[in-house]
C-alpha atoms as a PDB file:
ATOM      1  CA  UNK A   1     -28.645  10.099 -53.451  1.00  0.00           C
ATOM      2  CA  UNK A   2     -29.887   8.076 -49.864  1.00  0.00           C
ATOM      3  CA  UNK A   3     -32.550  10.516 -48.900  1.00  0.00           C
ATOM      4  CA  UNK A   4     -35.187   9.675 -51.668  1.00  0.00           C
ATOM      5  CA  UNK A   5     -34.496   6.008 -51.203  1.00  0.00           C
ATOM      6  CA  UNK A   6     -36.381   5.987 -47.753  1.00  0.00           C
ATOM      7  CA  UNK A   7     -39.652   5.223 -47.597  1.00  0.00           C
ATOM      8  CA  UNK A   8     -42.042   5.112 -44.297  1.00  0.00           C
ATOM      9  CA  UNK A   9     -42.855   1.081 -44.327  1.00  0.00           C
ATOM     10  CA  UNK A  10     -45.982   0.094 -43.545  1.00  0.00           C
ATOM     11  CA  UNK A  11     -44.834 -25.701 -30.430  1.00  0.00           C
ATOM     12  CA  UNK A  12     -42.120 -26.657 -28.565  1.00  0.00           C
ATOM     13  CA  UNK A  13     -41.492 -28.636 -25.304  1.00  0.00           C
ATOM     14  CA  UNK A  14     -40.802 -27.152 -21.830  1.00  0.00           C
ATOM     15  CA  UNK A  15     -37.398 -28.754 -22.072  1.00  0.00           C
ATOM     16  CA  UNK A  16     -36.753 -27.037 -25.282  1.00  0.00           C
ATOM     17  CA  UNK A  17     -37.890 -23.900 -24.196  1.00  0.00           C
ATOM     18  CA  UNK A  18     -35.520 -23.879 -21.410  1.00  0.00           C
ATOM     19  CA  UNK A  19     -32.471 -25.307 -23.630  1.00  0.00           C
ATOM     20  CA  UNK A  20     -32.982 -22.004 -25.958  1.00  0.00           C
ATOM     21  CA  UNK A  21     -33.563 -19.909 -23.262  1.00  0.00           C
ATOM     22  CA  UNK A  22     -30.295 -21.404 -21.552  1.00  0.00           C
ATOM     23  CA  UNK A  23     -28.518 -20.788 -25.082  1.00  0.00           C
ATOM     24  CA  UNK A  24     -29.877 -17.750 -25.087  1.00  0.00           C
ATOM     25  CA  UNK A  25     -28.439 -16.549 -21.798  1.00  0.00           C
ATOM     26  CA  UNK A  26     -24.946 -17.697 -22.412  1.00  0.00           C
ATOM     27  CA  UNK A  27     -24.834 -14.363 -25.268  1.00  0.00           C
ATOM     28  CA  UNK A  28     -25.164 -11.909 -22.236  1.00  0.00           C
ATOM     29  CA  UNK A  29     -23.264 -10.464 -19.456  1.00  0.00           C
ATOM     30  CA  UNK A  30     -22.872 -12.040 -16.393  1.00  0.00           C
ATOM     31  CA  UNK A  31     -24.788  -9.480 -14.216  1.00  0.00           C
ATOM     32  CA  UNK A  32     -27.954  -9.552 -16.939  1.00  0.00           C
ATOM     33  CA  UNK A  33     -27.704 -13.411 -16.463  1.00  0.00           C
ATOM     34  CA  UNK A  34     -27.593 -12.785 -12.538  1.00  0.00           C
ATOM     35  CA  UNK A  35     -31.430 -10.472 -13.043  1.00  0.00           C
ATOM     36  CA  UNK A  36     -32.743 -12.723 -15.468  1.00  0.00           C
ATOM     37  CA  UNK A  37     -31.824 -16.125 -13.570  1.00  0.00           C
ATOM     38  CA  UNK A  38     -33.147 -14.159  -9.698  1.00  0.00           C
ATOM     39  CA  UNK A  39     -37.147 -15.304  -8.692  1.00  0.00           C
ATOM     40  CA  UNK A  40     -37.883 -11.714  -8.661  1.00  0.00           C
ATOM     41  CA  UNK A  41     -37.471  -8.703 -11.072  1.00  0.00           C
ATOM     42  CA  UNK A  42     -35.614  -5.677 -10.204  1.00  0.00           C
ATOM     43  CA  UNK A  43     -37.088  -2.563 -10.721  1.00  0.00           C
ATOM     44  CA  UNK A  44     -36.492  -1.383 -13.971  1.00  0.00           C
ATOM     45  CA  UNK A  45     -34.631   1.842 -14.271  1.00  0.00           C
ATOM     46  CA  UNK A  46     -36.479   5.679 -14.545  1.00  0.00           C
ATOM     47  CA  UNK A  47     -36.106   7.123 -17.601  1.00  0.00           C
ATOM     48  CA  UNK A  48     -36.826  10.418 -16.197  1.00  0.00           C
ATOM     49  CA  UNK A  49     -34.406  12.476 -14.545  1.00  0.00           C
ATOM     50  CA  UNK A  50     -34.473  16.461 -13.882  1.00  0.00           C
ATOM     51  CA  UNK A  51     -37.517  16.686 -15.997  1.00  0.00           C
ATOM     52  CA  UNK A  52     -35.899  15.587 -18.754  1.00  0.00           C
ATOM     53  CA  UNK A  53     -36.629  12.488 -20.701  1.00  0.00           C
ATOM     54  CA  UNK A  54     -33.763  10.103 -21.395  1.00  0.00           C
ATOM     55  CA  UNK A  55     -34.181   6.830 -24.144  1.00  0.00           C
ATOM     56  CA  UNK A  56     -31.530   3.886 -23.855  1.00  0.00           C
ATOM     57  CA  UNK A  57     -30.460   2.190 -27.281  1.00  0.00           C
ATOM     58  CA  UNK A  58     -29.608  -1.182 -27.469  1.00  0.00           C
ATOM     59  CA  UNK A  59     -28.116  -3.168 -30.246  1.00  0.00           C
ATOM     60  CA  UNK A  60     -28.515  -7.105 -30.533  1.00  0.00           C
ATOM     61  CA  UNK A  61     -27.864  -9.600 -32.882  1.00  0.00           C
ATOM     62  CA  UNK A  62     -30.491 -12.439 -32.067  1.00  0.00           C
ATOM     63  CA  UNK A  63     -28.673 -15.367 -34.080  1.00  0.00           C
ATOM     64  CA  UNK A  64     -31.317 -16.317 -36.682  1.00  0.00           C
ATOM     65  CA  UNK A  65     -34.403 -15.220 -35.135  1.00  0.00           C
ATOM     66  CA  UNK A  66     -36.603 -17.406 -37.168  1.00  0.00           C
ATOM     67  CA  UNK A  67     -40.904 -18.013 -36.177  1.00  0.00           C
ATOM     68  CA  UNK A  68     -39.935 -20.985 -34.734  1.00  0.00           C
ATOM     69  CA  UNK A  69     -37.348 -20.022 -32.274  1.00  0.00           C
ATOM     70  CA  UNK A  70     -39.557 -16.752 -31.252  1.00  0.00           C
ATOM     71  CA  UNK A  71     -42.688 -18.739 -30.233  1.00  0.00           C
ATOM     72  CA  UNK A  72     -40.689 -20.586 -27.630  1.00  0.00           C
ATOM     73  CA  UNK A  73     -41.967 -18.679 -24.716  1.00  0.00           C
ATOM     74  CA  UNK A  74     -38.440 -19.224 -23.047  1.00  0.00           C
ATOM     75  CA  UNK A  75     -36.658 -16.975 -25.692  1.00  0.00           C
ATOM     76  CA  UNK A  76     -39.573 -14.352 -25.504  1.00  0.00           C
ATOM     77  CA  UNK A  77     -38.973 -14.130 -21.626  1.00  0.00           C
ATOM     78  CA  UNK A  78     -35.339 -13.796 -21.811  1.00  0.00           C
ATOM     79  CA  UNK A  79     -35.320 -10.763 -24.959  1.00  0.00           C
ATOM     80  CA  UNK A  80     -38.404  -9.320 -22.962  1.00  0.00           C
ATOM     81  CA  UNK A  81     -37.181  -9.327 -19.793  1.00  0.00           C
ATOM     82  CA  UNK A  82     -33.610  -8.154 -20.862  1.00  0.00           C
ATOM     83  CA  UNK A  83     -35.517  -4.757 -22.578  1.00  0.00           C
ATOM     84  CA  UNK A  84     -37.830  -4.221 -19.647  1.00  0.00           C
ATOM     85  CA  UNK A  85     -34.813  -5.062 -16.926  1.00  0.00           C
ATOM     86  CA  UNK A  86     -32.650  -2.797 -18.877  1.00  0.00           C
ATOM     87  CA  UNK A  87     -35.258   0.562 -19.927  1.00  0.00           C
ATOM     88  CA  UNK A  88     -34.532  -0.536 -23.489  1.00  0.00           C
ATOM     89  CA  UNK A  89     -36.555   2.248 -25.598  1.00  0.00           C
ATOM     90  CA  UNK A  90     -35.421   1.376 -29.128  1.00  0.00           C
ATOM     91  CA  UNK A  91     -33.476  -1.459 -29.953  1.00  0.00           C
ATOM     92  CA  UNK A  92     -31.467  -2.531 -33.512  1.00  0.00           C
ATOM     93  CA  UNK A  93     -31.547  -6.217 -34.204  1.00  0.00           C
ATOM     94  CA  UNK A  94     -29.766  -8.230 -36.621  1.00  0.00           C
ATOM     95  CA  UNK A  95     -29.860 -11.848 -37.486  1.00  0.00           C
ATOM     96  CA  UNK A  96     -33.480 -11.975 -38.344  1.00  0.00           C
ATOM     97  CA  UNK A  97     -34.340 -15.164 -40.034  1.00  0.00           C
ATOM     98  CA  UNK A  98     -38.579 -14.556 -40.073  1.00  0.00           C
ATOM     99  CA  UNK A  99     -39.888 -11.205 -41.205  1.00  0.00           C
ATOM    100  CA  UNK A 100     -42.502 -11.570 -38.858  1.00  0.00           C
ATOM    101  CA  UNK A 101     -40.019 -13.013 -35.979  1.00  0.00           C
ATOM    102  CA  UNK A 102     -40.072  -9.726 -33.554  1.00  0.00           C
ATOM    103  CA  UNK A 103     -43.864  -8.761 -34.598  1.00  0.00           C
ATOM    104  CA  UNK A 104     -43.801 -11.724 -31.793  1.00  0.00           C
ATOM    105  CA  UNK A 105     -41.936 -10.220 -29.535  1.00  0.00           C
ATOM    106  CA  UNK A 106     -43.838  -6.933 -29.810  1.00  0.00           C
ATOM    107  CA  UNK A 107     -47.079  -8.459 -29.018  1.00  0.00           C
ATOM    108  CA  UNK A 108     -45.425  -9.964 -25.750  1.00  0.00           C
ATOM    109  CA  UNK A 109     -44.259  -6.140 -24.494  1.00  0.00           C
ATOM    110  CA  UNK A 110     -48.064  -4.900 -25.897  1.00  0.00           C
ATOM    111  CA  UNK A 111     -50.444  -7.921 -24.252  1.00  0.00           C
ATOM    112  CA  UNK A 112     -47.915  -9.830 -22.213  1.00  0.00           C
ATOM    113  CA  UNK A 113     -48.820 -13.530 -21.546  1.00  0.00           C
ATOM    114  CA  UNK A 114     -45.407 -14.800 -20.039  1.00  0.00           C
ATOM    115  CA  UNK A 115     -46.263 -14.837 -16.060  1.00  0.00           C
ATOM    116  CA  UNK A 116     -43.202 -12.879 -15.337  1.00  0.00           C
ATOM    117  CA  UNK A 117     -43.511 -10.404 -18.177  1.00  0.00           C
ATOM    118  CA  UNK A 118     -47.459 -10.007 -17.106  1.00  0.00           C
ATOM    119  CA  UNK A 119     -46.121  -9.266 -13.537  1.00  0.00           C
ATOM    120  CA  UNK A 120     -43.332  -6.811 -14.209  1.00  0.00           C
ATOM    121  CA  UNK A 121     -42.820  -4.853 -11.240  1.00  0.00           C
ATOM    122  CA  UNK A 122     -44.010  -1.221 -11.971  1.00  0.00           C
ATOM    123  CA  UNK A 123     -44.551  -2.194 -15.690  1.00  0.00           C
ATOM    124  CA  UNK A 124     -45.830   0.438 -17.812  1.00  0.00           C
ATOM    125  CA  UNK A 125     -48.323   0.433 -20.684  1.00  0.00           C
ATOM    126  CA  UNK A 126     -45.274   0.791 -23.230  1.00  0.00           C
ATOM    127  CA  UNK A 127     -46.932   1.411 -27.364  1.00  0.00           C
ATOM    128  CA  UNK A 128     -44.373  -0.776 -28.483  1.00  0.00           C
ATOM    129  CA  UNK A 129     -44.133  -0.938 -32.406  1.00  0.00           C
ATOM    130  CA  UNK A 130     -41.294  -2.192 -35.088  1.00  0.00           C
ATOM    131  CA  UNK A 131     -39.799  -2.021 -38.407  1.00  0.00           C
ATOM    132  CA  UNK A 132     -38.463  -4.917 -40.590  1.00  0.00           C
ATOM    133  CA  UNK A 133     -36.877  -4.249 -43.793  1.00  0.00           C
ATOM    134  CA  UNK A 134     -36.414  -6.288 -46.779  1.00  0.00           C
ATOM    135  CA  UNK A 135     -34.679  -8.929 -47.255  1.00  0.00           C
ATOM    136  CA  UNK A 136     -30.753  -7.560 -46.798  1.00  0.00           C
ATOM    137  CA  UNK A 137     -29.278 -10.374 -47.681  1.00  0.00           C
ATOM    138  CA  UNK A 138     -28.206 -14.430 -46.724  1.00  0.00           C
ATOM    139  CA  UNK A 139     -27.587 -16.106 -43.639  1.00  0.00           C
ATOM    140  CA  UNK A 140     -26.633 -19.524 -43.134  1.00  0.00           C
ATOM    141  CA  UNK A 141     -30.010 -21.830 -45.402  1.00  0.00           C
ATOM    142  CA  UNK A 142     -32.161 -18.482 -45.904  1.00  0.00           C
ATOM    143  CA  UNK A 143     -32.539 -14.892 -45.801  1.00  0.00           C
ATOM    144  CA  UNK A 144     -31.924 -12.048 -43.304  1.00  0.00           C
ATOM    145  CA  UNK A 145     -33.834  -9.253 -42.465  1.00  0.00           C
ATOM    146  CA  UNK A 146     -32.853  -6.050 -40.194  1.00  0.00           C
ATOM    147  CA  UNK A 147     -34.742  -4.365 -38.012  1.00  0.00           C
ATOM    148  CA  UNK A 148     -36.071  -2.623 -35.001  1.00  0.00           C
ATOM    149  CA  UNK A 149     -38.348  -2.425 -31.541  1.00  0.00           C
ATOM    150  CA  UNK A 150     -39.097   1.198 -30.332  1.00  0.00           C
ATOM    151  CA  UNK A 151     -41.654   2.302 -28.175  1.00  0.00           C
ATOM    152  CA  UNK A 152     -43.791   4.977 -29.423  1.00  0.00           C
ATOM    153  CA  UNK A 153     -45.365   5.799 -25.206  1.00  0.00           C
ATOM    154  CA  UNK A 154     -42.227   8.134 -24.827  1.00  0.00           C
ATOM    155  CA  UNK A 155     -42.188   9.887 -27.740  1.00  0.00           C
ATOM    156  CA  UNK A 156     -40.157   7.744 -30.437  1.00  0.00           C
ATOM    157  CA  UNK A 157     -42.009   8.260 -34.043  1.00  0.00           C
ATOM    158  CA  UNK A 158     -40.478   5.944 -36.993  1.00  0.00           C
ATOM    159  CA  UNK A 159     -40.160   8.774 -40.190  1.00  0.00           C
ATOM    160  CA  UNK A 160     -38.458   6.421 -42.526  1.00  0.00           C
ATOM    161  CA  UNK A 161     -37.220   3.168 -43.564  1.00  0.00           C
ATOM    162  CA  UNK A 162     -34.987   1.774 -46.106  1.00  0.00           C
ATOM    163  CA  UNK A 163     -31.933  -0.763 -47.105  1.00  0.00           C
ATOM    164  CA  UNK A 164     -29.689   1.134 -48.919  1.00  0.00           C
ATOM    165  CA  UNK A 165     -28.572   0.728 -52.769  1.00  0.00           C
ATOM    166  CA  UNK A 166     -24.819  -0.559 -51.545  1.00  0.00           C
ATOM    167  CA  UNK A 167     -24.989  -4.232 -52.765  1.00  0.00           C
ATOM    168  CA  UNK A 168     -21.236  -4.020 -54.195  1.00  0.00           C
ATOM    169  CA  UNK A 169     -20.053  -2.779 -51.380  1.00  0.00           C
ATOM    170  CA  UNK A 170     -21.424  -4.977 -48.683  1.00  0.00           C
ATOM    171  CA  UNK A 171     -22.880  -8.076 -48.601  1.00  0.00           C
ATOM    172  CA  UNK A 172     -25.978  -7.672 -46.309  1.00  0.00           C
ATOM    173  CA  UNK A 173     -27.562  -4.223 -47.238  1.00  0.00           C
ATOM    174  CA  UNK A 174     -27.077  -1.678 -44.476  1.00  0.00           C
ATOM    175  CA  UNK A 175     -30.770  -0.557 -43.287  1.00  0.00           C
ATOM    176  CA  UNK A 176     -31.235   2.533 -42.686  1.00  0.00           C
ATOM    177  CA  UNK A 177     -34.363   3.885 -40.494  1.00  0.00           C
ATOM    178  CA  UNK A 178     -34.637   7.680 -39.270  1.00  0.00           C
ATOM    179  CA  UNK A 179     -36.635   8.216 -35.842  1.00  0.00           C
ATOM    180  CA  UNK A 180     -38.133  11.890 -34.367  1.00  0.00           C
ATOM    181  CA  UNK A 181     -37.492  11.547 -30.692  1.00  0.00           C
ATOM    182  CA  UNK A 182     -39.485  13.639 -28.120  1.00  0.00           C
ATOM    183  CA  UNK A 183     -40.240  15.474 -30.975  1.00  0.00           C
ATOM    184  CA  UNK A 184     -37.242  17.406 -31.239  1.00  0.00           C
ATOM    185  CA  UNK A 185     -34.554  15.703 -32.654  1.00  0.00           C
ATOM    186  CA  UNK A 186     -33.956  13.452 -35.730  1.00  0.00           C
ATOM    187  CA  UNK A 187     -31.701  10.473 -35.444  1.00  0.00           C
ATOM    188  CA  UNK A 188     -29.954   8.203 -38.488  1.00  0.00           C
ATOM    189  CA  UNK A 189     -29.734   4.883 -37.301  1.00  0.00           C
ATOM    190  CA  UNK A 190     -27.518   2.286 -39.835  1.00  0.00           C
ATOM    191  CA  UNK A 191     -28.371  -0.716 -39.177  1.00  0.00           C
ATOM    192  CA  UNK A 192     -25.186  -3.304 -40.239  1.00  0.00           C
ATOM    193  CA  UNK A 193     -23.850  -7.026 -40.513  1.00  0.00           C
ATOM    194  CA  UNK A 194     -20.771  -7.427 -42.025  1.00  0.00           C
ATOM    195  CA  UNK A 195     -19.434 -10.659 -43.517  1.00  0.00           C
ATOM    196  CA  UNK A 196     -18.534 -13.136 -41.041  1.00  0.00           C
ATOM    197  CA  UNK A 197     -15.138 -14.058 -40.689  1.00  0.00           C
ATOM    198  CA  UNK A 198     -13.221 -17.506 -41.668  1.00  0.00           C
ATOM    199  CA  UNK A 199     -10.439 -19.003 -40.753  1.00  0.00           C
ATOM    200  CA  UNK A 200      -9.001 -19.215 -44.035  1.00  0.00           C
ATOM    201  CA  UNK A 201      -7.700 -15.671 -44.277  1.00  0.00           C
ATOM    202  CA  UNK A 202      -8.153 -15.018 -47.995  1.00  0.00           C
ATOM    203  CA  UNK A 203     -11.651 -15.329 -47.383  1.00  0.00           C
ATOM    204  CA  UNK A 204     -11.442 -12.475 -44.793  1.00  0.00           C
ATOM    205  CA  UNK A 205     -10.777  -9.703 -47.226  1.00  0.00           C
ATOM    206  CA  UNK A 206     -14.346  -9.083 -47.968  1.00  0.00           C
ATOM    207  CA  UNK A 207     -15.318  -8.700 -44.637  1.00  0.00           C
ATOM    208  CA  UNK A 208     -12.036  -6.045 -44.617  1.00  0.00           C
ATOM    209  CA  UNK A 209     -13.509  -4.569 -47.862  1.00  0.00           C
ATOM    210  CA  UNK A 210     -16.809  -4.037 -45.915  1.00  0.00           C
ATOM    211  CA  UNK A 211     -15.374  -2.462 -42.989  1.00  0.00           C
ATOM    212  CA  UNK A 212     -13.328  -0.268 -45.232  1.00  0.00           C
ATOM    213  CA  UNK A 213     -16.816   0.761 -47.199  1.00  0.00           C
ATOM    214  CA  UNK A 214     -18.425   2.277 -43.995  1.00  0.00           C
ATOM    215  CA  UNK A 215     -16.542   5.318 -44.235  1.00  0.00           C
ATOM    216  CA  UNK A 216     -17.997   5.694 -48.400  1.00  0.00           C
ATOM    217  CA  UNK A 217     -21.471   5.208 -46.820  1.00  0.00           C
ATOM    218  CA  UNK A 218     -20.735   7.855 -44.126  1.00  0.00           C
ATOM    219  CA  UNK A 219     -19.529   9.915 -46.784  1.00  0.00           C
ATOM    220  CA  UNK A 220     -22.718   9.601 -48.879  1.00  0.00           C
ATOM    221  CA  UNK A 221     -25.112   9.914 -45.934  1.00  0.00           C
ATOM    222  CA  UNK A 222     -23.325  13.224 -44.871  1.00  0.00           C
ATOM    223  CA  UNK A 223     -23.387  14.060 -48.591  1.00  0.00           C
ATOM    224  CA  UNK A 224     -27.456  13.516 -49.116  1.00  0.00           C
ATOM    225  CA  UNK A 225     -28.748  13.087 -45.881  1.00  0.00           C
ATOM    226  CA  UNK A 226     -30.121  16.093 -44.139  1.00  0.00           C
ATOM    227  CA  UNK A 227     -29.931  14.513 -40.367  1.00  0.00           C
ATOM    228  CA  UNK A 228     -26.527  14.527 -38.907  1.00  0.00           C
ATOM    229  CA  UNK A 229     -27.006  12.446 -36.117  1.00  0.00           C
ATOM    230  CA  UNK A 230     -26.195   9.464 -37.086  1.00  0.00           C
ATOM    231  CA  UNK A 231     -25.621   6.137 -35.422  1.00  0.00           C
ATOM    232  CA  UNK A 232     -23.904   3.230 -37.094  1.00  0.00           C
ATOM    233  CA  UNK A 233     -24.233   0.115 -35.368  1.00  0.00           C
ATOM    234  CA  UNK A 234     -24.278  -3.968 -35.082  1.00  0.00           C
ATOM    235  CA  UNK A 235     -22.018  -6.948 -35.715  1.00  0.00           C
ATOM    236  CA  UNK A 236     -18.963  -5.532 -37.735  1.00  0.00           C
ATOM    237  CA  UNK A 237     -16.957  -9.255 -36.969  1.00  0.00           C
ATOM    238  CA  UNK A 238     -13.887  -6.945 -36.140  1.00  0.00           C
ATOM    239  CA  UNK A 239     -12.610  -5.733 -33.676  1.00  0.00           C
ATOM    240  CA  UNK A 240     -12.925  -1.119 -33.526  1.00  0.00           C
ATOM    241  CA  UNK A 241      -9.288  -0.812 -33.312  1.00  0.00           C
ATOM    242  CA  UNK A 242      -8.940  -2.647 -36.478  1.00  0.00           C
ATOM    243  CA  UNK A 243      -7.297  -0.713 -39.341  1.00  0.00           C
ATOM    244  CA  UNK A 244      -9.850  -0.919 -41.292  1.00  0.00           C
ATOM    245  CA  UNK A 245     -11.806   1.669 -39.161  1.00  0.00           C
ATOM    246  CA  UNK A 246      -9.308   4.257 -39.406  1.00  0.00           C
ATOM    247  CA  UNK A 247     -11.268   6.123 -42.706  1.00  0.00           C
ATOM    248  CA  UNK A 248     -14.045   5.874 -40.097  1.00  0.00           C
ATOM    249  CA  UNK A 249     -12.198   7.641 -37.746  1.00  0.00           C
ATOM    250  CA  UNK A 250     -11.206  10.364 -39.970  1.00  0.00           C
ATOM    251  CA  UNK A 251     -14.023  11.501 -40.611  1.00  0.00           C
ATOM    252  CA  UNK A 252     -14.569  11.999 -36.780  1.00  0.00           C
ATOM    253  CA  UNK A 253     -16.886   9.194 -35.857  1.00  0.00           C
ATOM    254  CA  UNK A 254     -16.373   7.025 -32.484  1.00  0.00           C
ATOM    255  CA  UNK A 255     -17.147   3.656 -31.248  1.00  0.00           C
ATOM    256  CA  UNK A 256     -18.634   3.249 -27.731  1.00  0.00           C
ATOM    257  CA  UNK A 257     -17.432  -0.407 -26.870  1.00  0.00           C
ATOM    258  CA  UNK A 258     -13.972  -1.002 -25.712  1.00  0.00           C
ATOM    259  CA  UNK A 259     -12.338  -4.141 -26.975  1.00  0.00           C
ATOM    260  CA  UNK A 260     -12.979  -7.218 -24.690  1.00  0.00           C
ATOM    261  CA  UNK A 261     -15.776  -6.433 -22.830  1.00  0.00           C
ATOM    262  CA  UNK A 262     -18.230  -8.591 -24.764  1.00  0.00           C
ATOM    263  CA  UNK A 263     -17.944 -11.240 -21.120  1.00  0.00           C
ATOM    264  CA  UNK A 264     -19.856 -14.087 -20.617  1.00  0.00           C
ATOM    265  CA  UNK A 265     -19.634 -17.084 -18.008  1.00  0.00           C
ATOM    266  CA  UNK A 266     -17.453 -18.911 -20.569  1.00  0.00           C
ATOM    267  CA  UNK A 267     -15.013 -15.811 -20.822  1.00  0.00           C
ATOM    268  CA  UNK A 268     -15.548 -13.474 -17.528  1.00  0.00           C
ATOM    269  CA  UNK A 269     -11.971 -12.037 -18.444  1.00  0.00           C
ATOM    270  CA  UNK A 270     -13.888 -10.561 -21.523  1.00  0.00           C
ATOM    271  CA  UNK A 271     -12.906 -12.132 -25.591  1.00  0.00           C
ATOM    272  CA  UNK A 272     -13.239 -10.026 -28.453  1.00  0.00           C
ATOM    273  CA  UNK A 273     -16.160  -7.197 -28.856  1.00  0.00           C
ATOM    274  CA  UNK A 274     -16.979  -6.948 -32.615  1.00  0.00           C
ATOM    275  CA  UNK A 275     -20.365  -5.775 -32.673  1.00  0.00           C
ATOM    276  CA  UNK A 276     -20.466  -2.209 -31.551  1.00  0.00           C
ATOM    277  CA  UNK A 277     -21.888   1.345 -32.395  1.00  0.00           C
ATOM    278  CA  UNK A 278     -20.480   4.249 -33.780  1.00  0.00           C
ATOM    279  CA  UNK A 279     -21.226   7.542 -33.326  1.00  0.00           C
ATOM    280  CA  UNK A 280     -20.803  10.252 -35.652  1.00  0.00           C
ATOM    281  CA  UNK A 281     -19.548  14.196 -33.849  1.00  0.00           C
ATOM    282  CA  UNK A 282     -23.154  15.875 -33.500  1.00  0.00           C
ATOM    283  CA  UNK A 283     -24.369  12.094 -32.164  1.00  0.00           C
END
């Protein structure tokens, strides 16, 4: 049984700075690199429209977020500016390294001291909050941690928090949060890693195992979770079309991505997309 498992939770150089944020930049599209690279911000987008109040979701693996790599004001500008450019509202990270890691980035949104995050264009007084869970599991010399960045100004309330009892299943425990929006409607949002892949293929089966193991944890969510909205997302390391997905599938749920568009400068004709975000039918 999920549902009674959730619980509400409670210095480097300038030339460093800009050789992370560079780094940093190389993960994203080459239109976000275009905004975040121009003298001036654009104007973020409205999130209003016929009276109605939209929020945009964004998942992102931050590659071992750790306290040391967040207090490089170069990587604070470039995940700041990418949430303000973009009308982020809530966004699912993975690859947290620092429990504390995106309290950091939080208090950069909240009491900006970057120049060009102080200066926004038409920035609003967002109530920007987050959630951290446990420690899911290992990554690379330490552990990782899950998480999220919502902001609580346009109605997004956290109601609970958890990593799920699944530890034979998957390797990093999938956390699970569930957030009221505009106080009317109650999202699941799944939170997930899956094993990187190897070159050896033997060692890939796990990582096959896991994928095949999202449909038991859809199962068991629709089984004992009240909320049937529910969004599973983050770095599978496979591509959706994968057979592995096809339990997923039968059970009606939908991923949003389309294999190779995951572009960079490197690869403008697009490589393989294997973080994504699935949707289940009443999502």
């Amino acid at each position: 049984n999920l549902y009674p498992t959730l619980n509400k939770p409670n210095h480097n150089t300038t030339s460093d700075s800009l050789s992370l944020a560079s780094l940093l930049l190389e993960t994203l599209p080459p239109e976000l690199q275009t905004i975040l690279l121009s003298l001036t911000p654009q104007r973020p987008l409205s999130i209003c429209k016929n009276n109605q109040t939209y929020f945009r979701f964004a998942s992102w693996n931050l590659q071992q977020l750790t306290n040391e790599k967040v207090q490089n004001p170069g990587v604070r500008e470039v995940v700041c500016r990418i949430i303000l450019e973009n009308n982020f509202s809530l966004i699912g990270i993975q690859e947290i390294g620092n429990k504390e890691a995106i309290g950091y980035i939080v208090e950069e949104l909240n009491n900006p001291t970057i120049p060009l995050i102080k200066d926004w264009p038409n920035r609003q007084n967002g109530k920007w909050n987050y959630t951290v869970s446990d420690a899911a599991g290992r990554m690379f010399q330490g552990n990782e941690y899950f998480g999220f960045i919502y902001d609580e100004s346009i109605g997004i309330e956290l109601k609970r928090a958890s990593l799920l009892p699944f530890k034979n299943y998957f390797t990093r425990s999938p956390y699970i949060v569930i957030f009221r929006i505009d106080n009317k409607y109650e999202f699941v949002f799944v939170n997930i890693h899956l094993k990187a892949r190897r070159l050896d293929e033997n060692e890939n089966e796990r990582t096959k195992d896991e994928a095949l193991s999202l449909s038991i944890l859809a199962e068991a969510m629709n089984d004992t979770v009240e909320q049937q909205h529910i969004v599973i997302f983050g770095d599978f390391n496979m591509i959706p079309t994968a057979s592995e997905f096809d339990a997923l599938i039968q059970r009606n749920y939908s991923y949003i991505i389309q294999q190779n568009t995951n572009i960079s400068m490197k690869t403008p004709q697009g490589s393989t997309c294997v973080d994504n975000i699935w949707l289940s039918p009443e999502a």
